[in-house]
N, C-alpha and C. Protein backbone atom coordinates (compact mmCIF):
# COMPACT_ATOMS: atom_id res chain seq x y z
N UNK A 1 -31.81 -33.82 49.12
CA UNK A 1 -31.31 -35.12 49.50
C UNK A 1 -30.20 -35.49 48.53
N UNK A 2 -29.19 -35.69 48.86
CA UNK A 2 -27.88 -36.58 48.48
C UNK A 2 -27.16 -37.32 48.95
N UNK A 3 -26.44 -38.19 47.99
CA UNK A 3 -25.42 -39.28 48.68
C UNK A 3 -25.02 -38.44 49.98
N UNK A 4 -24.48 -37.35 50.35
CA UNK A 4 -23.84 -37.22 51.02
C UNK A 4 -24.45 -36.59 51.85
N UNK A 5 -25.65 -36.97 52.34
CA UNK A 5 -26.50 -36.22 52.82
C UNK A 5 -26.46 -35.73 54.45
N UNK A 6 -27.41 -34.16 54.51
CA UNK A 6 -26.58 -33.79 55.70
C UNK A 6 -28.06 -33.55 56.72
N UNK A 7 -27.58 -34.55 57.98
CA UNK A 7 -28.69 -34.48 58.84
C UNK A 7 -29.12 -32.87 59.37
N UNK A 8 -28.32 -32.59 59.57
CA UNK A 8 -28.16 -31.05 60.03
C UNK A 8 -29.36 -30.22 59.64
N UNK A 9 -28.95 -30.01 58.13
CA UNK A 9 -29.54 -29.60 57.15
C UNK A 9 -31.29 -29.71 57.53
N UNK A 10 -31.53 -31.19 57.55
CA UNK A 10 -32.71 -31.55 57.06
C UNK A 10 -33.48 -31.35 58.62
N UNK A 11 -32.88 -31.75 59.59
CA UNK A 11 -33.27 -31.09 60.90
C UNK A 11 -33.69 -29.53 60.91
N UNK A 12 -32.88 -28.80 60.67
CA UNK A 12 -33.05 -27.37 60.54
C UNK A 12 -34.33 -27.63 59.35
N UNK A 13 -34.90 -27.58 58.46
CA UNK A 13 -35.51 -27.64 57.33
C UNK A 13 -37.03 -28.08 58.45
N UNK A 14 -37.44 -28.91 59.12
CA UNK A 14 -38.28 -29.73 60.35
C UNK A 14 -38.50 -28.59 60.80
N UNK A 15 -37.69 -28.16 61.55
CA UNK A 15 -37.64 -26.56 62.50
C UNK A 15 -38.26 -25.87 62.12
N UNK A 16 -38.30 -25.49 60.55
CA UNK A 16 -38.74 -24.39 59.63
C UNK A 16 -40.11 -24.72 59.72
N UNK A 17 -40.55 -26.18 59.98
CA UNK A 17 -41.82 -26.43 59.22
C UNK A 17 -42.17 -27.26 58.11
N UNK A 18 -41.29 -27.85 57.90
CA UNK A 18 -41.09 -28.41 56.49
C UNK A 18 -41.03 -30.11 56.51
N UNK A 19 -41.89 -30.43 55.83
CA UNK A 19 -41.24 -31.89 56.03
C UNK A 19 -40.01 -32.37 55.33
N UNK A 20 -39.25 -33.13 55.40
CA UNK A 20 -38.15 -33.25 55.20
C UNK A 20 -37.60 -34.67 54.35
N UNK A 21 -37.49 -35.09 53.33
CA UNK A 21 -37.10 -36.38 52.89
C UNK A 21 -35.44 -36.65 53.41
N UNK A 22 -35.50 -37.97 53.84
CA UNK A 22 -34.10 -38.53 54.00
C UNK A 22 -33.91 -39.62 54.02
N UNK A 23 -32.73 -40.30 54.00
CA UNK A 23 -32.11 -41.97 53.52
C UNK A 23 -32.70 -42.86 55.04
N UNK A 24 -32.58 -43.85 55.25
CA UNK A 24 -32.79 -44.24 56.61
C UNK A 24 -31.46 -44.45 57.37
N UNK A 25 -30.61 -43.79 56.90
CA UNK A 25 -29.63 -43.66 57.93
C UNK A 25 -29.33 -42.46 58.28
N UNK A 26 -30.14 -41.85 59.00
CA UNK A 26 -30.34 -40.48 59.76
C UNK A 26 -30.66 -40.70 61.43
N UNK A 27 -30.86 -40.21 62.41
CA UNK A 27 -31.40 -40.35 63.47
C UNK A 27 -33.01 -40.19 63.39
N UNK A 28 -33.57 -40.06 62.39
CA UNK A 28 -34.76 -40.31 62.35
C UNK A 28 -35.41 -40.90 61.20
N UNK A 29 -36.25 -41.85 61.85
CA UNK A 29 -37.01 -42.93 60.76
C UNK A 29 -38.92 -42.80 61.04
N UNK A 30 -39.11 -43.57 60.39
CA UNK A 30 -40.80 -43.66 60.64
C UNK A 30 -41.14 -41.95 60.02
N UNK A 31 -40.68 -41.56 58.75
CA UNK A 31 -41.34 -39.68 59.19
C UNK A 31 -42.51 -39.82 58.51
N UNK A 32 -43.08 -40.84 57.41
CA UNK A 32 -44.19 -40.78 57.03
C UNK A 32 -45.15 -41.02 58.02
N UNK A 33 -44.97 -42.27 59.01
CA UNK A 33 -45.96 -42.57 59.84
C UNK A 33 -46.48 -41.44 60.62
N UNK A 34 -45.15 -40.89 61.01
CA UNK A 34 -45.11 -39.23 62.07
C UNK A 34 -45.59 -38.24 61.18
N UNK A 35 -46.25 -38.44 60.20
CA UNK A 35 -46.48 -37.55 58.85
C UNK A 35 -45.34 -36.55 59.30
N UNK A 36 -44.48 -36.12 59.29
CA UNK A 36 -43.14 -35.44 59.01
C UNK A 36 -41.88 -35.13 57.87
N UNK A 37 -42.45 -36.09 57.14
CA UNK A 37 -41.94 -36.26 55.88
C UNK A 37 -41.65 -37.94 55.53
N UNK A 38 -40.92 -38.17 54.64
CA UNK A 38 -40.35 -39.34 54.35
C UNK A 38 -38.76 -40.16 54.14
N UNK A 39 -38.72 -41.12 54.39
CA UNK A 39 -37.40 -41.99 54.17
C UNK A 39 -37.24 -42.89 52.63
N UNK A 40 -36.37 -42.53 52.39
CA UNK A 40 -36.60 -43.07 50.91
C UNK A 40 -35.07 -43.68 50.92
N UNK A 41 -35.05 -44.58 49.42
CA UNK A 41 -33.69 -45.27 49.09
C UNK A 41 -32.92 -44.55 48.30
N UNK A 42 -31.82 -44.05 48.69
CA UNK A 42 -31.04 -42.62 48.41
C UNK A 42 -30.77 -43.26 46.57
N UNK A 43 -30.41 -44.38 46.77
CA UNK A 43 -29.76 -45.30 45.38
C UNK A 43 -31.07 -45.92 44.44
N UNK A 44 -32.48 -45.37 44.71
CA UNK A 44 -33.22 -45.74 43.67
C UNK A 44 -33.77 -44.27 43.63
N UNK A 45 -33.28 -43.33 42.33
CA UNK A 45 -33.92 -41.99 41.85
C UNK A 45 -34.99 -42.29 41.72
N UNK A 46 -35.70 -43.28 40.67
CA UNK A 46 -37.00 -43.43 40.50
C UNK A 46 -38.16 -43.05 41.95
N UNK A 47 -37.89 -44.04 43.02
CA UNK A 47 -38.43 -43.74 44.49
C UNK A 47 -38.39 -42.25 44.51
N UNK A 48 -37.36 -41.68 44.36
CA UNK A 48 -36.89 -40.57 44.83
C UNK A 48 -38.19 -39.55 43.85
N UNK A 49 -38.03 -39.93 42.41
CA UNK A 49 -38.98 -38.83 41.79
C UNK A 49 -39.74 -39.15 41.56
N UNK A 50 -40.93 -40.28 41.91
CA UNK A 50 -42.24 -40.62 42.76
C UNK A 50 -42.68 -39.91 43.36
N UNK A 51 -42.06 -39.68 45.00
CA UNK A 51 -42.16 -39.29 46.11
C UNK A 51 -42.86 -37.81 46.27
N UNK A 52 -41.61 -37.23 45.21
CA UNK A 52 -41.25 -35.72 44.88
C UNK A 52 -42.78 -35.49 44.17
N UNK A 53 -43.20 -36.55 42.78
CA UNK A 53 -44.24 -35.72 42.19
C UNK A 53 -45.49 -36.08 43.45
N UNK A 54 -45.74 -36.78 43.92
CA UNK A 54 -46.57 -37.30 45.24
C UNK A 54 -46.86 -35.85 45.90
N UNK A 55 -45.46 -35.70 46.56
CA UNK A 55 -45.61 -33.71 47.30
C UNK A 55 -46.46 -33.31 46.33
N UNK A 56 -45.85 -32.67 45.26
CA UNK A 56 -46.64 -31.83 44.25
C UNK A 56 -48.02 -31.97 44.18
N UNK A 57 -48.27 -32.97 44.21
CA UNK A 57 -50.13 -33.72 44.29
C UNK A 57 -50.65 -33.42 45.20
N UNK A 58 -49.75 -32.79 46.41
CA UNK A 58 -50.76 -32.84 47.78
C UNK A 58 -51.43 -31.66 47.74
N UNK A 59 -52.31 -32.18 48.60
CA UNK A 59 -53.25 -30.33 48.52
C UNK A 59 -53.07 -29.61 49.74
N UNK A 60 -53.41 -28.55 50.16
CA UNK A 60 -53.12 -27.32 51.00
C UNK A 60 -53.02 -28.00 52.35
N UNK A 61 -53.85 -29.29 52.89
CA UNK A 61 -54.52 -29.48 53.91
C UNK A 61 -53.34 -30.70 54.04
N UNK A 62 -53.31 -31.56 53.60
CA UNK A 62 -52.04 -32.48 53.88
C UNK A 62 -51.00 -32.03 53.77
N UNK A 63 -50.71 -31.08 53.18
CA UNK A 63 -49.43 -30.61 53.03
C UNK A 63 -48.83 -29.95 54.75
N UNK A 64 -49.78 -29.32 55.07
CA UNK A 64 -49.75 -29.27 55.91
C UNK A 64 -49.71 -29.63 57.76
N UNK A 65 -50.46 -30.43 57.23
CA UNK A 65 -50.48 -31.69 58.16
C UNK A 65 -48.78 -32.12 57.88
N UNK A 66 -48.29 -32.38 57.37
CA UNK A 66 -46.64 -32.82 57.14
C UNK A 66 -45.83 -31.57 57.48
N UNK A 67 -46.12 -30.21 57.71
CA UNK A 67 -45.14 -29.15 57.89
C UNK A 67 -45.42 -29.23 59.47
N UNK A 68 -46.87 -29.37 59.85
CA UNK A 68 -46.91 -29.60 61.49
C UNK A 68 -45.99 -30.65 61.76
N UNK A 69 -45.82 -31.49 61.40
CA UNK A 69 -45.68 -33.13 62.35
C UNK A 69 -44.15 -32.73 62.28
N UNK A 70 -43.33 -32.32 61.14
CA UNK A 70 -42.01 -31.89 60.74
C UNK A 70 -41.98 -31.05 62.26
N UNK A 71 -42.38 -30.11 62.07
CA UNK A 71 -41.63 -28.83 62.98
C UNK A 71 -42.07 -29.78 64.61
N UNK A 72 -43.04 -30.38 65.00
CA UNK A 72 -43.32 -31.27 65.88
C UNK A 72 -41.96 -32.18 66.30
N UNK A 73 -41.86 -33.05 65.18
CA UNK A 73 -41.01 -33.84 65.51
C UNK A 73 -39.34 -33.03 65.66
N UNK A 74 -39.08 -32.01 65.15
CA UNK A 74 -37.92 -31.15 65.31
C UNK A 74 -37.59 -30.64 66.64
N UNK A 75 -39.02 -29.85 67.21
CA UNK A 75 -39.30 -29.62 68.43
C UNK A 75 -38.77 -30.87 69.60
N UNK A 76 -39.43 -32.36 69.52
CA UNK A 76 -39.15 -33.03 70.50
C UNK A 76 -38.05 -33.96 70.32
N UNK A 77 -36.99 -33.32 69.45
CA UNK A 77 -35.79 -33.82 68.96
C UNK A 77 -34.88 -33.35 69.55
N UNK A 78 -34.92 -31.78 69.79
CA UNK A 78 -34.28 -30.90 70.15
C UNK A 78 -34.37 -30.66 71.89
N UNK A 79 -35.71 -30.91 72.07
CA UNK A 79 -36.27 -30.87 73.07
C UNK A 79 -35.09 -31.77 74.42
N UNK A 80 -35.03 -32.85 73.73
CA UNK A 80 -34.13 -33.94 74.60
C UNK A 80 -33.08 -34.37 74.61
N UNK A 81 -32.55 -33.29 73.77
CA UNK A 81 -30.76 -33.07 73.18
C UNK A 81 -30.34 -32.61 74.94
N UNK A 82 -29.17 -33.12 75.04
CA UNK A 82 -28.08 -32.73 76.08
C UNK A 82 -27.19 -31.55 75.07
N UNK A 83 -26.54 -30.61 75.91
CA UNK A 83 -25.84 -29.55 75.64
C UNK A 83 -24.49 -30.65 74.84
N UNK A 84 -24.13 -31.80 75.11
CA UNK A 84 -23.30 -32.37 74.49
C UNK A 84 -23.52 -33.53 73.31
N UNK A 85 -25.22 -33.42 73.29
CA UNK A 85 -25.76 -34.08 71.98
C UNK A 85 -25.54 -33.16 70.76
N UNK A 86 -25.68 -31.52 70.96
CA UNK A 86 -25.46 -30.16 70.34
C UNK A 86 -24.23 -30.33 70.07
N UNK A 87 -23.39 -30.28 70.68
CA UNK A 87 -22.03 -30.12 70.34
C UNK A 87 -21.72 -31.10 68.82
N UNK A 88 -21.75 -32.52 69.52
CA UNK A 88 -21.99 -33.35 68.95
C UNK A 88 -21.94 -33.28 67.21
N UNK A 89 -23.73 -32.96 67.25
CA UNK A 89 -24.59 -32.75 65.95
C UNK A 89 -24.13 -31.73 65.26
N UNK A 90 -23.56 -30.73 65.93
CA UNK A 90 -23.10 -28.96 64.91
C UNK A 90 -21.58 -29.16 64.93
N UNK A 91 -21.06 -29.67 65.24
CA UNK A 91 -19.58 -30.12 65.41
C UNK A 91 -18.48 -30.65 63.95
N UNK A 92 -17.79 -30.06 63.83
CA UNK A 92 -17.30 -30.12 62.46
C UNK A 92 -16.49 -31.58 62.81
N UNK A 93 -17.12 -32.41 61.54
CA UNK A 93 -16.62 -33.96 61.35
C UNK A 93 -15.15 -33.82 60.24
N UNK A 94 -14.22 -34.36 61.09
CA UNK A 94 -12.85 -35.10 60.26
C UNK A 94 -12.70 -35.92 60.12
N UNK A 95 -12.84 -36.70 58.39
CA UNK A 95 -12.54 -37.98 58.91
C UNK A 95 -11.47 -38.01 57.85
């Protein structure tokens, strides 16, 4: 996760299985509730290395539970993409 953070990225990372931390300005929010990972405040590190030692704490069985709900929620993300939501999302940004 960084300022400049790349949805792409963290989508693909879901896919894998993985839960995924990101800012709440992504196309996806709620990932703790979705146990999928979490949304955090990109501009408070502290939150940020909380969160991080939190993972570390988890044990085999929640951890997991968060790599399901990740690749879950990746699945029905992708699932309801139009061929021009793709374009879109993988599409090299100029600004």
């Amino acid at each position: 996760m960084t300022k400049g953070e790349n949805f792409g990225h963290a989508s693909m990372n879901a896919c894998a299985g993985r839960p995924v931390i990101t800012s709440y300005f992504t196309p996806w929010n709620d990932l703790e509730k979705k146990k999928a990972g979490w949304n955090l405040d990109i501009r408070d590190p502290g939150q940020c290395l909380e969160r991080l030692k939190a993972i570390c704490e988890m044990g085999p069985l929640d951890f997991g539970e968060y790599c399901q709900g990740a690749n879950l929620l990746a699945k029905e993300y992708y699932e309801s993409m139009s061929l021009d939501d793709y374009k879109q999302l993988f599409s090299k940004q100029t600004d």
